[in-house]
PDB file of N, CA and C in Angstrom:
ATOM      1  N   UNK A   1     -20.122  25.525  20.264  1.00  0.00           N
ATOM      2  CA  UNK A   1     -19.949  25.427  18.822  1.00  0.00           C
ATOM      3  C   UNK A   1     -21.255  24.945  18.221  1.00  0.00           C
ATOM      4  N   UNK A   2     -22.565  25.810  17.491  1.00  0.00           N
ATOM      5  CA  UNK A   2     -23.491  25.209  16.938  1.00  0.00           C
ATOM      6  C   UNK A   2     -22.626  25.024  15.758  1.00  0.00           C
ATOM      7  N   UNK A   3     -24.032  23.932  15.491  1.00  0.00           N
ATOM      8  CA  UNK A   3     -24.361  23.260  14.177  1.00  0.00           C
ATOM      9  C   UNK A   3     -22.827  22.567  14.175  1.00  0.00           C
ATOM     10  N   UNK A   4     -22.784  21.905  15.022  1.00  0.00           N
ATOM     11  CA  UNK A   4     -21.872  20.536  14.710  1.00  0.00           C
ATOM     12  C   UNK A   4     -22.393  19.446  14.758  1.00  0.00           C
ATOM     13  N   UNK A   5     -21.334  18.174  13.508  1.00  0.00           N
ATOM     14  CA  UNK A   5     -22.182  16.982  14.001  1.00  0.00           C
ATOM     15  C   UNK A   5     -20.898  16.481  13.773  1.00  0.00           C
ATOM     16  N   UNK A   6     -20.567  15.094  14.996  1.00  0.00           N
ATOM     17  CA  UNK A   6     -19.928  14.305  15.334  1.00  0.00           C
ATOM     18  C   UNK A   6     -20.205  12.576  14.809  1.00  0.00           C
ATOM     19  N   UNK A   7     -19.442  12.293  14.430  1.00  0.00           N
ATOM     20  CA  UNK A   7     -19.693  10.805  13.841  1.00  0.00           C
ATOM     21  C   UNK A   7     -19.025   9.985  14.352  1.00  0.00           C
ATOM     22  N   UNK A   8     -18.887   8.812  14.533  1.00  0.00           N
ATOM     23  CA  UNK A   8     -17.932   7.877  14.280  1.00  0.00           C
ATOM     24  C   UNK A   8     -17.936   6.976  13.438  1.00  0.00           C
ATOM     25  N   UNK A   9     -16.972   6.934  12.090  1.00  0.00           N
ATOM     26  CA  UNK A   9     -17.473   6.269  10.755  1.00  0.00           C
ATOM     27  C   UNK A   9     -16.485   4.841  11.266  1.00  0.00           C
ATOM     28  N   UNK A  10     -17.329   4.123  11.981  1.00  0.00           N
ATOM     29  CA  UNK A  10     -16.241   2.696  12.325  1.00  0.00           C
ATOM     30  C   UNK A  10     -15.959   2.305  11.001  1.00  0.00           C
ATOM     31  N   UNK A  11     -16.159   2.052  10.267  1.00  0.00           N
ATOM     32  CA  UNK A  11     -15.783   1.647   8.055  1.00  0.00           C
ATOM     33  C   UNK A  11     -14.516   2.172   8.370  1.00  0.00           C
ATOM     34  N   UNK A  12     -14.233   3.920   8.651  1.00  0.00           N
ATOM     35  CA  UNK A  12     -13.080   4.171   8.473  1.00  0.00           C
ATOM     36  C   UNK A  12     -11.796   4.407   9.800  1.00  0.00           C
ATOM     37  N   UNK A  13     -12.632   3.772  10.464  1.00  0.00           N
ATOM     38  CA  UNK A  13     -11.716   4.003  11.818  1.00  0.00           C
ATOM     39  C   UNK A  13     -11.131   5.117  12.516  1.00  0.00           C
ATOM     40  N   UNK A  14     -12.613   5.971  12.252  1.00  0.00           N
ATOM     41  CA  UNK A  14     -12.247   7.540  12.634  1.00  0.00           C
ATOM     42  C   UNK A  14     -13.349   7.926  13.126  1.00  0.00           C
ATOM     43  N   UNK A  15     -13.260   9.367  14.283  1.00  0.00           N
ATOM     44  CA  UNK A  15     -14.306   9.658  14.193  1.00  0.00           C
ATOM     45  C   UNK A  15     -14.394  11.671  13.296  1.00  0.00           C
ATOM     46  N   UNK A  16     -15.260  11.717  13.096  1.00  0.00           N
ATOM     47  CA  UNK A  16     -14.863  13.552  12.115  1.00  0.00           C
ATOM     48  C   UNK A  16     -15.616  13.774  12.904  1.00  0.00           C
ATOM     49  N   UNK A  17     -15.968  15.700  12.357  1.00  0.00           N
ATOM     50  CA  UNK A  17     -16.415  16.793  13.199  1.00  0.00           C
ATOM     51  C   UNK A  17     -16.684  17.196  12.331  1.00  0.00           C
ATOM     52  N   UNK A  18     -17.958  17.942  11.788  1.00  0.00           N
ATOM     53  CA  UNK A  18     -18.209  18.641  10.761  1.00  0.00           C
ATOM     54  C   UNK A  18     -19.379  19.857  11.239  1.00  0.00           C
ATOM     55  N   UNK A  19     -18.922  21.880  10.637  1.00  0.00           N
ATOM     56  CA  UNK A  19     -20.048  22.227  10.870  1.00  0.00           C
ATOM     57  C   UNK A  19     -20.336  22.534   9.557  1.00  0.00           C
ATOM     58  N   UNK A  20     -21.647  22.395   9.452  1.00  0.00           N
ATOM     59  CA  UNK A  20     -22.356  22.042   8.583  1.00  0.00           C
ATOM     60  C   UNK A  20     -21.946  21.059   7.405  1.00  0.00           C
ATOM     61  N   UNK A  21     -21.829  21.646   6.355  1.00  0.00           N
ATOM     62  CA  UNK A  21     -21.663  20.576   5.063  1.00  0.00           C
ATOM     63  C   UNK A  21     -19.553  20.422   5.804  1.00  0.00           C
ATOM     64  N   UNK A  22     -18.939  21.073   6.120  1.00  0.00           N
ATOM     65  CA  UNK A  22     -17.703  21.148   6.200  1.00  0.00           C
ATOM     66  C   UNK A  22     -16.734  20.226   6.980  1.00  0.00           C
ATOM     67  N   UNK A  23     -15.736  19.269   6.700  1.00  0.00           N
ATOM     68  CA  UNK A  23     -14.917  18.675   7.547  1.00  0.00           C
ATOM     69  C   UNK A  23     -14.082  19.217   8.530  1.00  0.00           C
ATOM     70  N   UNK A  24     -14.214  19.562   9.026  1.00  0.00           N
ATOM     71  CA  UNK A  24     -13.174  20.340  10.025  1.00  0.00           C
ATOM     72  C   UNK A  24     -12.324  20.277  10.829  1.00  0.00           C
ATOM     73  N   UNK A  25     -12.451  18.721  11.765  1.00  0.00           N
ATOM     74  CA  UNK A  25     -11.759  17.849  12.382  1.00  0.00           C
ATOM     75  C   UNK A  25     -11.738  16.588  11.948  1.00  0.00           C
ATOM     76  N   UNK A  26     -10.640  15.664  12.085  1.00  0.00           N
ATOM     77  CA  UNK A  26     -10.596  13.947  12.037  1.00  0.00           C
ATOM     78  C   UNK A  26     -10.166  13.571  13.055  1.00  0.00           C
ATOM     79  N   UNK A  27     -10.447  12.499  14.290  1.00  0.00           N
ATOM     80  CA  UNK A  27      -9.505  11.424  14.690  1.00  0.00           C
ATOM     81  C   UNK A  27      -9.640  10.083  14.771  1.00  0.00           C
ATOM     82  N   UNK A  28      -8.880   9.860  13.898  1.00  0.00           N
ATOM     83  CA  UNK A  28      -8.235   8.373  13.206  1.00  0.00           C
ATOM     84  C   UNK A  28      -7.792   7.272  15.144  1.00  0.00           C
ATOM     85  N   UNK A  29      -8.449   6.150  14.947  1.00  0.00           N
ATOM     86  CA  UNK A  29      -8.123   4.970  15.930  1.00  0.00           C
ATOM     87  C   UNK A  29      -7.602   3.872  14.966  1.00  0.00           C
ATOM     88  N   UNK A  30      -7.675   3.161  16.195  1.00  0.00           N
ATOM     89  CA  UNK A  30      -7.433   1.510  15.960  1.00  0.00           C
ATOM     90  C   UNK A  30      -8.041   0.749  17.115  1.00  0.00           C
ATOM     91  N   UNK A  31      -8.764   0.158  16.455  1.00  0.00           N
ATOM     92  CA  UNK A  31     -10.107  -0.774  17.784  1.00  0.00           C
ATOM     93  C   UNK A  31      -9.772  -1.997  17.228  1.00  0.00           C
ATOM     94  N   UNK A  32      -9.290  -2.856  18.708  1.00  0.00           N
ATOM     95  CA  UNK A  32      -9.126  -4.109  18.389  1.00  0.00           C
ATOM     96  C   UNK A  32     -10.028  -4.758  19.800  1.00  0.00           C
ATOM     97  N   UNK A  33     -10.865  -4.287  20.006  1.00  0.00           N
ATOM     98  CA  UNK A  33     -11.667  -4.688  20.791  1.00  0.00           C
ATOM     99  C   UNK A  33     -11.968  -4.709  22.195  1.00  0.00           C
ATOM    100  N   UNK A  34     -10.744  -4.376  22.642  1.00  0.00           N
ATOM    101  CA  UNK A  34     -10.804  -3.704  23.756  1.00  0.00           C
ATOM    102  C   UNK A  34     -10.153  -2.382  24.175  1.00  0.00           C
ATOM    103  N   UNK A  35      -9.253  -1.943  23.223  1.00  0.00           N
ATOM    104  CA  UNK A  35      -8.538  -0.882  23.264  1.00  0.00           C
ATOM    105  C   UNK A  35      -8.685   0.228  22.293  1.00  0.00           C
ATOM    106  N   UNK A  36      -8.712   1.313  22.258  1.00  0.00           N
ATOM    107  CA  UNK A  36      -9.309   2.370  21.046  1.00  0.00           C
ATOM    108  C   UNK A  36      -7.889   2.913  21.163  1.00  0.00           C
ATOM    109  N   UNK A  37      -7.187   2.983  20.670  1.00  0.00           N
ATOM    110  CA  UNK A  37      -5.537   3.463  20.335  1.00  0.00           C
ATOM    111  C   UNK A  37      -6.145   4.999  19.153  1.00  0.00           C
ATOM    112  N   UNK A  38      -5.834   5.901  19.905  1.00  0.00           N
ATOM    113  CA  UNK A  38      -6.180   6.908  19.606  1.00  0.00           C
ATOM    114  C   UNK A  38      -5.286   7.584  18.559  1.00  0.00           C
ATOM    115  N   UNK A  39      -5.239   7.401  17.326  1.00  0.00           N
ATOM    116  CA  UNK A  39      -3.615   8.013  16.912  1.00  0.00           C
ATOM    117  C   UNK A  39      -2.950   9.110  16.084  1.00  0.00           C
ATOM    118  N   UNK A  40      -4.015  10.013  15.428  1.00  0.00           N
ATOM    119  CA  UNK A  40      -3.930  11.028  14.972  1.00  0.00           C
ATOM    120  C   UNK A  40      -5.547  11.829  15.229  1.00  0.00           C
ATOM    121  N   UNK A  41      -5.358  12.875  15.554  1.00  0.00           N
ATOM    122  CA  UNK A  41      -5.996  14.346  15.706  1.00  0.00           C
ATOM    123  C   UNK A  41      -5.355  15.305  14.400  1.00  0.00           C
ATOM    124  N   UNK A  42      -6.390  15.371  13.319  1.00  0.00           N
ATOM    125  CA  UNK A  42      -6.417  16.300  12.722  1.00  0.00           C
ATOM    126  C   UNK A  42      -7.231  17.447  12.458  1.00  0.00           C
ATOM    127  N   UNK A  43      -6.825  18.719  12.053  1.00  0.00           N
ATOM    128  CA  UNK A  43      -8.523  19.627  11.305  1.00  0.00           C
ATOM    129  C   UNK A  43      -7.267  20.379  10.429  1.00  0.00           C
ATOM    130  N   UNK A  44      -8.637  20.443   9.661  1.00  0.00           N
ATOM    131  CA  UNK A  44      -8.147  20.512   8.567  1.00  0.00           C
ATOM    132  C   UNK A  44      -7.569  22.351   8.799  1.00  0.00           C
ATOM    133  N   UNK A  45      -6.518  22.405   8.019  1.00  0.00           N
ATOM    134  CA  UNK A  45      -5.556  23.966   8.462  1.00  0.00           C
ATOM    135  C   UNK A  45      -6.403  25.654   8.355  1.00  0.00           C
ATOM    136  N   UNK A  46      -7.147  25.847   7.761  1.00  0.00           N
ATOM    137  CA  UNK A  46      -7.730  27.081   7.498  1.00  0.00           C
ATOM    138  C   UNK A  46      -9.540  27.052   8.512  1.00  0.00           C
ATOM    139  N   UNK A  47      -9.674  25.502   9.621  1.00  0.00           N
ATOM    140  CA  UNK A  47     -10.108  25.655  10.939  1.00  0.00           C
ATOM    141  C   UNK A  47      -9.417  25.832  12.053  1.00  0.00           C
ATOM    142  N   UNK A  48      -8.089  25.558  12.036  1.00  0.00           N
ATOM    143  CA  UNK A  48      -7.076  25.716  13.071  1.00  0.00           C
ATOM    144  C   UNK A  48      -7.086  26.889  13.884  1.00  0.00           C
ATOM    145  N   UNK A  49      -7.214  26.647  15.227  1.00  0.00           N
ATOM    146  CA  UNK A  49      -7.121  27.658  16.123  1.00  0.00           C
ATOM    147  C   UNK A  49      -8.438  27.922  16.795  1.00  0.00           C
ATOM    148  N   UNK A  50      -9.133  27.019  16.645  1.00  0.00           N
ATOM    149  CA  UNK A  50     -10.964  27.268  16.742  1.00  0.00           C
ATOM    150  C   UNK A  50     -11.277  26.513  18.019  1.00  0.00           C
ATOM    151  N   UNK A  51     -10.687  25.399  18.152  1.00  0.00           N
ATOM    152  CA  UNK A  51     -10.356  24.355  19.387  1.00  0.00           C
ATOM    153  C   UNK A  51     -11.227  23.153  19.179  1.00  0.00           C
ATOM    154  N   UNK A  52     -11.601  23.297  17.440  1.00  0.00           N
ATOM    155  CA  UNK A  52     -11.860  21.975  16.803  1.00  0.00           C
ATOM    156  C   UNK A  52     -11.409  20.567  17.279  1.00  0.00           C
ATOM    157  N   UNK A  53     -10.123  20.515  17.512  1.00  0.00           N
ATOM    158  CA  UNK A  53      -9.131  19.734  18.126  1.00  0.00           C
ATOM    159  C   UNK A  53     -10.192  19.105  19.367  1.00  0.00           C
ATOM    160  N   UNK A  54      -9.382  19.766  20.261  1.00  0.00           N
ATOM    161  CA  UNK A  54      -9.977  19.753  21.673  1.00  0.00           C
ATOM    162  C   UNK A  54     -11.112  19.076  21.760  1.00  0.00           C
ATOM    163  N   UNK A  55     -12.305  19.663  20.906  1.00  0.00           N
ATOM    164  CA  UNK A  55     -13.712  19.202  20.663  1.00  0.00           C
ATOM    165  C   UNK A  55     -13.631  17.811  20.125  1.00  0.00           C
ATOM    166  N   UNK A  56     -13.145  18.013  19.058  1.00  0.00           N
ATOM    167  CA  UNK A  56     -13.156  16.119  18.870  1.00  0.00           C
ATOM    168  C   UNK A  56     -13.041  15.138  19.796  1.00  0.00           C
ATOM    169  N   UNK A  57     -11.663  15.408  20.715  1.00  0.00           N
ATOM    170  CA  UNK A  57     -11.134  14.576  21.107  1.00  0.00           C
ATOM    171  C   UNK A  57     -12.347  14.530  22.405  1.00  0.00           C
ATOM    172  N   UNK A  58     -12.922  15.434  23.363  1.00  0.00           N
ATOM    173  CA  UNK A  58     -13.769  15.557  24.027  1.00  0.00           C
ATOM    174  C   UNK A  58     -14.587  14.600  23.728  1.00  0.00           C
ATOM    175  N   UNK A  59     -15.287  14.387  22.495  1.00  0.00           N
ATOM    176  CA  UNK A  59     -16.596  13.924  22.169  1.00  0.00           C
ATOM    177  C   UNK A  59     -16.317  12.280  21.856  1.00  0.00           C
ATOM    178  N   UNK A  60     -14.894  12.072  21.453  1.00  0.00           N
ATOM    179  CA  UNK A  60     -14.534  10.935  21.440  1.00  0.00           C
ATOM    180  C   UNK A  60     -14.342  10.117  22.807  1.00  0.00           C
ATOM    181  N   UNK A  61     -13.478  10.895  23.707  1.00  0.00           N
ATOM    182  CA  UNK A  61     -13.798   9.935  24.962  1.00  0.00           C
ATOM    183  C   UNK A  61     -15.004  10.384  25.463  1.00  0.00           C
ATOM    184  N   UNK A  62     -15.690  10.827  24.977  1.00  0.00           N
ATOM    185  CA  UNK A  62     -16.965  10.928  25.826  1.00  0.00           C
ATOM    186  C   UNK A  62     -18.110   9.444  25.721  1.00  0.00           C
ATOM    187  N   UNK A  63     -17.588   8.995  23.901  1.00  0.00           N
ATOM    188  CA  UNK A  63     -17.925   8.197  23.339  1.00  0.00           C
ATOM    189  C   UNK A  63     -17.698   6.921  23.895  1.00  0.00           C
ATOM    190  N   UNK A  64     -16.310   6.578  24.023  1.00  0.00           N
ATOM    191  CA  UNK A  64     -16.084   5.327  24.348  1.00  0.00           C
ATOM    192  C   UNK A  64     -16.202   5.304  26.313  1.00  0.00           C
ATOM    193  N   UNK A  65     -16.478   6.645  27.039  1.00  0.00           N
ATOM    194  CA  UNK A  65     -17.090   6.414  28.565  1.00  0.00           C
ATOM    195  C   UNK A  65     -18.372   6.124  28.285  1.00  0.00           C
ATOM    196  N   UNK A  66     -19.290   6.047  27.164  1.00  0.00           N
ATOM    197  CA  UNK A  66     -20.203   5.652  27.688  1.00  0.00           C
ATOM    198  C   UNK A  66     -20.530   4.339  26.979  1.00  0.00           C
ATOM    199  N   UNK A  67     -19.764   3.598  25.732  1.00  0.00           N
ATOM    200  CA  UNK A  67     -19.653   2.111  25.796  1.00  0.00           C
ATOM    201  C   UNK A  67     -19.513   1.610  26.715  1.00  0.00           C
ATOM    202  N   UNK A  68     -18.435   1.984  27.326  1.00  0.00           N
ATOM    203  CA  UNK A  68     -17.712   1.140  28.727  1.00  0.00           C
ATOM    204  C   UNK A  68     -17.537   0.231  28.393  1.00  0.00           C
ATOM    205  N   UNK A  69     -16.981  -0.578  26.809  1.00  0.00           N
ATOM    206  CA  UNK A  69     -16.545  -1.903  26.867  1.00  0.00           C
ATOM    207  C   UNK A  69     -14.989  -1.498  26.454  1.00  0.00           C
ATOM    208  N   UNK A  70     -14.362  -0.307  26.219  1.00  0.00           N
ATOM    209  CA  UNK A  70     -12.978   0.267  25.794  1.00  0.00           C
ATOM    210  C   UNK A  70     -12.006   0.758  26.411  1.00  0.00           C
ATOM    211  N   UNK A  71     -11.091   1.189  26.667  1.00  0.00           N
ATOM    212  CA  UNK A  71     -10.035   1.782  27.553  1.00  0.00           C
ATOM    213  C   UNK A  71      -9.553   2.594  25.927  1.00  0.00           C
ATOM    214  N   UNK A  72      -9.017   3.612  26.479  1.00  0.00           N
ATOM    215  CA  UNK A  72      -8.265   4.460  25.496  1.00  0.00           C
ATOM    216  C   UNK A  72      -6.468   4.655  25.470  1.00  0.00           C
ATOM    217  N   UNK A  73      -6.169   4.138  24.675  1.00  0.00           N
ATOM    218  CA  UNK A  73      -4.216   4.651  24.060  1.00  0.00           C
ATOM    219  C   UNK A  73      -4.480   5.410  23.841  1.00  0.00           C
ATOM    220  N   UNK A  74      -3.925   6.567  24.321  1.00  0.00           N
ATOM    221  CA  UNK A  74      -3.587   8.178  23.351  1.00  0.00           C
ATOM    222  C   UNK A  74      -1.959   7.768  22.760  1.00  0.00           C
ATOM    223  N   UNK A  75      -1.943   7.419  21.410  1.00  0.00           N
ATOM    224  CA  UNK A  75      -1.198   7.227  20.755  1.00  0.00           C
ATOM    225  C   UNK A  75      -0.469   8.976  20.246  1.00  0.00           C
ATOM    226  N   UNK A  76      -1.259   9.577  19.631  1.00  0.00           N
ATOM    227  CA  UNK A  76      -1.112  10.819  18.863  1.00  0.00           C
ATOM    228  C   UNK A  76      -0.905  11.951  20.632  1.00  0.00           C
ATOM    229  N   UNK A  77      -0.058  12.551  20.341  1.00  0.00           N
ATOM    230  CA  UNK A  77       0.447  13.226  21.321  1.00  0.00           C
ATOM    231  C   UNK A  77      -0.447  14.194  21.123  1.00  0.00           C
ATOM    232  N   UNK A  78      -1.430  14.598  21.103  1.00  0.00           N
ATOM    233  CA  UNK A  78      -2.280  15.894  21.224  1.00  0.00           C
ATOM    234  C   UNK A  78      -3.532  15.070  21.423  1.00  0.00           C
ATOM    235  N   UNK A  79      -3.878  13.776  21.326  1.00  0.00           N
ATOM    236  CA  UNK A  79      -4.431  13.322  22.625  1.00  0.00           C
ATOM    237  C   UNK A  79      -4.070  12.750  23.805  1.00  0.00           C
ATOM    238  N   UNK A  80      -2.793  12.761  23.713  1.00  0.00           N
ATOM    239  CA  UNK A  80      -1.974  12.664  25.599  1.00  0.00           C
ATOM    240  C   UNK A  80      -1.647  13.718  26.149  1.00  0.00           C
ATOM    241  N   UNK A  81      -2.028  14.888  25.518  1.00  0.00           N
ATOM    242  CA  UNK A  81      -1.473  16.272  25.920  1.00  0.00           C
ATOM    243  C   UNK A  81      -3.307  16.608  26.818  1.00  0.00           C
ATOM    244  N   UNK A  82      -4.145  16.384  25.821  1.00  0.00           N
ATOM    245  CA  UNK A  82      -5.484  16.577  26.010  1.00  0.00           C
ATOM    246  C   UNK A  82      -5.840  16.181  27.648  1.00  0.00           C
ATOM    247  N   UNK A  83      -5.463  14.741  27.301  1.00  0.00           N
ATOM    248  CA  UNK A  83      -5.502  13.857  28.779  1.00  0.00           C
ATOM    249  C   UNK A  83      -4.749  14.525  29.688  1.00  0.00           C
ATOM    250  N   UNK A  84      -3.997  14.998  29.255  1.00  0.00           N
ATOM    251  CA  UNK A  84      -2.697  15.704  30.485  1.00  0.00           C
ATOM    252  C   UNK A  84      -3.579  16.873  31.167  1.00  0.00           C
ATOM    253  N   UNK A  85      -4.350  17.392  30.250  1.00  0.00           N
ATOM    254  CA  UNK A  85      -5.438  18.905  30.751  1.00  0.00           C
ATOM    255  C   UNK A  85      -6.710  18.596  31.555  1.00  0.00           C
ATOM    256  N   UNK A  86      -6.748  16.929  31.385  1.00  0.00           N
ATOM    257  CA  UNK A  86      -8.207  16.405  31.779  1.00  0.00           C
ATOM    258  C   UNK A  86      -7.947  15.426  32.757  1.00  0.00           C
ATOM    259  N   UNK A  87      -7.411  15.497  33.487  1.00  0.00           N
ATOM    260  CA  UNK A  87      -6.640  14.146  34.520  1.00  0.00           C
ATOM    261  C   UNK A  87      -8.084  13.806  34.931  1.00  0.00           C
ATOM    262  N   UNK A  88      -9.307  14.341  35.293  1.00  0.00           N
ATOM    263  CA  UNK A  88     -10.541  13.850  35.321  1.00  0.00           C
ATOM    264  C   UNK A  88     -10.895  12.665  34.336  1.00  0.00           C
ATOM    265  N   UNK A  89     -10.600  12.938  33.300  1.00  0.00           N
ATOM    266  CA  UNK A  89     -10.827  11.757  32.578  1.00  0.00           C
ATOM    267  C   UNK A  89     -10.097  10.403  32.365  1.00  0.00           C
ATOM    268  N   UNK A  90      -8.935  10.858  32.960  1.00  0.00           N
ATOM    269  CA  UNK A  90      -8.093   9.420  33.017  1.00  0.00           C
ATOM    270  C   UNK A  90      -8.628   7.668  33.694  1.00  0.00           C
ATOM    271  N   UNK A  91      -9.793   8.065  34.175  1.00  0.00           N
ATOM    272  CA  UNK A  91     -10.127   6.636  34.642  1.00  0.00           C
ATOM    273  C   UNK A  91     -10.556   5.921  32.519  1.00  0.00           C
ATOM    274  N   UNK A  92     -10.652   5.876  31.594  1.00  0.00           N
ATOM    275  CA  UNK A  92     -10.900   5.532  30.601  1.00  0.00           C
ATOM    276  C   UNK A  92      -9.381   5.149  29.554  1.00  0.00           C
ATOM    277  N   UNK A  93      -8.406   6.334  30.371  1.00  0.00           N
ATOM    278  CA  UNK A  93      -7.044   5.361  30.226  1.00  0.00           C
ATOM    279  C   UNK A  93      -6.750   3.804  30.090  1.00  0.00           C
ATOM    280  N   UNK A  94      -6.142   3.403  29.055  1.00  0.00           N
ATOM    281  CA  UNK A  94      -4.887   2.179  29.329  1.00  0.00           C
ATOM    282  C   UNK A  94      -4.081   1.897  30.232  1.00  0.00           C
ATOM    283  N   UNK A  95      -4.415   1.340  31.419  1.00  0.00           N
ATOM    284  CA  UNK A  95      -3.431   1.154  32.603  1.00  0.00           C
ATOM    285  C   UNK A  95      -2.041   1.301  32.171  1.00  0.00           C
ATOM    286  N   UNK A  96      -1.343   2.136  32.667  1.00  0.00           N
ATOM    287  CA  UNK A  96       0.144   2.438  32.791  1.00  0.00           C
ATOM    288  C   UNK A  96       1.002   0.574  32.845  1.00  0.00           C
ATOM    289  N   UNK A  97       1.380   0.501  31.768  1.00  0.00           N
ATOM    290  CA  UNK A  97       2.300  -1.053  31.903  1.00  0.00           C
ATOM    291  C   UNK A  97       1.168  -1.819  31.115  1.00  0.00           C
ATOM    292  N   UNK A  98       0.592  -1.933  30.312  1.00  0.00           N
ATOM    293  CA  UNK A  98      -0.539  -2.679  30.523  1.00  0.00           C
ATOM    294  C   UNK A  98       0.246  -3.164  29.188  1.00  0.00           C
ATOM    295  N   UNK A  99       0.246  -4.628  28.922  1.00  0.00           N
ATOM    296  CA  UNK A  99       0.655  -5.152  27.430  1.00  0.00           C
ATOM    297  C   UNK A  99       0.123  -4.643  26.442  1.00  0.00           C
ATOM    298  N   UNK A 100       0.542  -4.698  25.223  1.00  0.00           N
ATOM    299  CA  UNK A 100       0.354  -4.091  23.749  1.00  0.00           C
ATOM    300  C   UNK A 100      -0.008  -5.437  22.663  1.00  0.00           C
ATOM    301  N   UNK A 101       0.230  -6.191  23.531  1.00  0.00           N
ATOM    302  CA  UNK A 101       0.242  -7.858  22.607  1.00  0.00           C
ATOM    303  C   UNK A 101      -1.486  -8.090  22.159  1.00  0.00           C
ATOM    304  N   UNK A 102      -1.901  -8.407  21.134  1.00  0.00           N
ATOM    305  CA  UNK A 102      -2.985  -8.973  20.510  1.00  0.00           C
ATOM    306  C   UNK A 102      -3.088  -9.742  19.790  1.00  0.00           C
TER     307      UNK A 102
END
């Protein structure tokens, strides 16, 4: 996919996808400092079908594997579906059982 650029606007607790001037993807977290609770995957409807999706979410855990201070919730079921396609990436998972308390 040229001419994309990937952000993460921590202000808004998201990261977007944009090609060129255009929004095309969002996914919305929640960082409480050790956990990135992943919880909506959006693009916007007339990019749909492009695998905008997919791409976000890619570039997002790609993001927090290379902090390495985060573990990831896939809250939003189309990033636990994602994970489900990428079992490679599951070491960046939330341990299975792991408390929710903060």
């Amino acid at each position: 996919m040229t001419n994309m650029t990937f952000t993460n606007e921590r202000d808004e607790s998201r990261y977007t996808l944009k090609r060129g001037e255009d929004l095309v993807s969002v996914l919305d977290y929640r960082d409480d400092g050790r956990t990135l609770a992943m919880t909506r995957a959006y693009t916007i409807p007339t990019f749909r079908g492009q695998g905008f999706a997919a791409d976000i979410v890619e570039r997002a855990v790609a993001d927090v594997e290379a902090s390495g201070d985060r573990v990831v919730s896939p809250v939003c079921w189309y990033v636990a579906e994602w994970f489900e396609s990428h079992p490679d990436r599951a070491g960046v998972l939330t341990p299975r059982g792991a408390a929710r308390n903060s």
